[in-house]
C-alpha atoms as a PDB file:
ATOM      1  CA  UNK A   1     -59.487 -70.356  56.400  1.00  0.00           C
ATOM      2  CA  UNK A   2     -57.476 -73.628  56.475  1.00  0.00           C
ATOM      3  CA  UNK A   3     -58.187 -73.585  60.246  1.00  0.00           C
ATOM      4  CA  UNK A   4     -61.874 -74.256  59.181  1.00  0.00           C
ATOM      5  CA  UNK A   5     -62.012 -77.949  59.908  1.00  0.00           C
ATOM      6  CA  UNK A   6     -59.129 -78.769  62.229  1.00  0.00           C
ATOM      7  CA  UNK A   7     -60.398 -80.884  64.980  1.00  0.00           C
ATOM      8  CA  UNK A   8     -59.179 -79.945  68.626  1.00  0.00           C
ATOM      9  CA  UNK A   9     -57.199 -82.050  70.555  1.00  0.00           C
ATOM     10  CA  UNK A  10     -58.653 -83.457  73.529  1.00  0.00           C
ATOM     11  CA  UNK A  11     -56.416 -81.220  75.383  1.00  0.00           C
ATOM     12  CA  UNK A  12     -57.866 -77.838  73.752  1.00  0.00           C
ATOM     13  CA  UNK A  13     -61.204 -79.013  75.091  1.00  0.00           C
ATOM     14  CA  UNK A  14     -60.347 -79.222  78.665  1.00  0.00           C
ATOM     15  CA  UNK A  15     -58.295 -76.073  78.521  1.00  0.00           C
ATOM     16  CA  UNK A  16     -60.987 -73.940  77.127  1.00  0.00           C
ATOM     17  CA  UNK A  17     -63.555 -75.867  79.735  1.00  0.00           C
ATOM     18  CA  UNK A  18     -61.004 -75.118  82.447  1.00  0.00           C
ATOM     19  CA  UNK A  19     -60.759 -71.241  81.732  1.00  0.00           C
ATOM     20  CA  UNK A  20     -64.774 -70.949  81.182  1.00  0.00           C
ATOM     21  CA  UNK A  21     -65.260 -72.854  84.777  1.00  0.00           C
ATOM     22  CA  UNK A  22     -62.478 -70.424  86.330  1.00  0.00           C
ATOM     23  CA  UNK A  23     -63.942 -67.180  84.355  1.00  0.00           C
ATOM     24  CA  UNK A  24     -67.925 -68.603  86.289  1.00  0.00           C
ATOM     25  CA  UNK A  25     -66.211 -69.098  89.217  1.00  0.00           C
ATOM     26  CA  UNK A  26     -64.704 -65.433  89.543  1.00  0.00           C
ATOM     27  CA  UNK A  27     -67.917 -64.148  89.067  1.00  0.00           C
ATOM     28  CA  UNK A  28     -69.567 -65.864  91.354  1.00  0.00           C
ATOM     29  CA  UNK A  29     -66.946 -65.560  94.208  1.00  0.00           C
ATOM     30  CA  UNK A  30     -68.525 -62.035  95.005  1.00  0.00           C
ATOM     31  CA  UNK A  31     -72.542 -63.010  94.791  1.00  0.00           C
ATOM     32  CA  UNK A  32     -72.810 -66.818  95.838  1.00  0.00           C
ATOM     33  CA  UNK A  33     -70.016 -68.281  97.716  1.00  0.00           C
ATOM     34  CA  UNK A  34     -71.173 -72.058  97.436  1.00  0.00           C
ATOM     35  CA  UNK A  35     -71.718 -72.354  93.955  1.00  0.00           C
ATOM     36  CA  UNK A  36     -68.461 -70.627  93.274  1.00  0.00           C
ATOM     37  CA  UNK A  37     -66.733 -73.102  95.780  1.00  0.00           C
ATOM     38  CA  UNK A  38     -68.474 -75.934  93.271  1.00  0.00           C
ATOM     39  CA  UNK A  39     -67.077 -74.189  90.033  1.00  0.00           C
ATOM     40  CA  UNK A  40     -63.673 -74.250  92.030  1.00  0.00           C
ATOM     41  CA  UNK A  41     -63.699 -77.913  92.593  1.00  0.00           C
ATOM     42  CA  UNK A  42     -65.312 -78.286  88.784  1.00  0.00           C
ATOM     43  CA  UNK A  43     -62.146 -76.401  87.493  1.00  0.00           C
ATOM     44  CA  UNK A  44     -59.602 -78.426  89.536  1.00  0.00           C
ATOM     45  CA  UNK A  45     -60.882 -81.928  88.174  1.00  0.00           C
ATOM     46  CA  UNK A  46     -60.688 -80.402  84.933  1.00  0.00           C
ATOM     47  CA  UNK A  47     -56.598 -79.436  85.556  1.00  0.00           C
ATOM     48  CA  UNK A  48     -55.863 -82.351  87.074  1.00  0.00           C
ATOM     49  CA  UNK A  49     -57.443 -84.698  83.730  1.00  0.00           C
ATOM     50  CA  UNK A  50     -55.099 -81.563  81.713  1.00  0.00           C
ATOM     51  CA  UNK A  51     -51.673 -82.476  83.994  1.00  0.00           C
ATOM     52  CA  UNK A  52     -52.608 -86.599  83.259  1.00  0.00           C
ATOM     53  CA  UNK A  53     -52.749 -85.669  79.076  1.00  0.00           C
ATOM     54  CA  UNK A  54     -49.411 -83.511  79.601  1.00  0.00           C
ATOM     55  CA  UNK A  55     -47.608 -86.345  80.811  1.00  0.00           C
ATOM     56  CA  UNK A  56     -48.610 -88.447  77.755  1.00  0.00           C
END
């Protein structure tokens, strides 16, 4: 209940993102191979921008 109206961190953003982009990708890695390939790269801007707010 207190949880109600906590903001997220920029860093809970880009985590939940990351695992949504990775969770597309999966699925798509058995039907279409070049728009999985584009969630890949998606998901691996989105860590990288994760590792930059880790070492703040």
């Amino acid at each position: 209940m207190f949880g109600l109206f906590k903001k997220t961190s920029e860093l809970d953003k880009l985590q939940k993102e990351y695992e949504k982009l990775m969770a597309d990708w999966h699925k798509l890695s058995t039907t279409n191979r070049s728009e999985s390939d584009k969630k890949y790269a998606e998901a691996q801007k989105i860590i990288e921008q994760i590792e930059i707010l880790k070492q703040k």
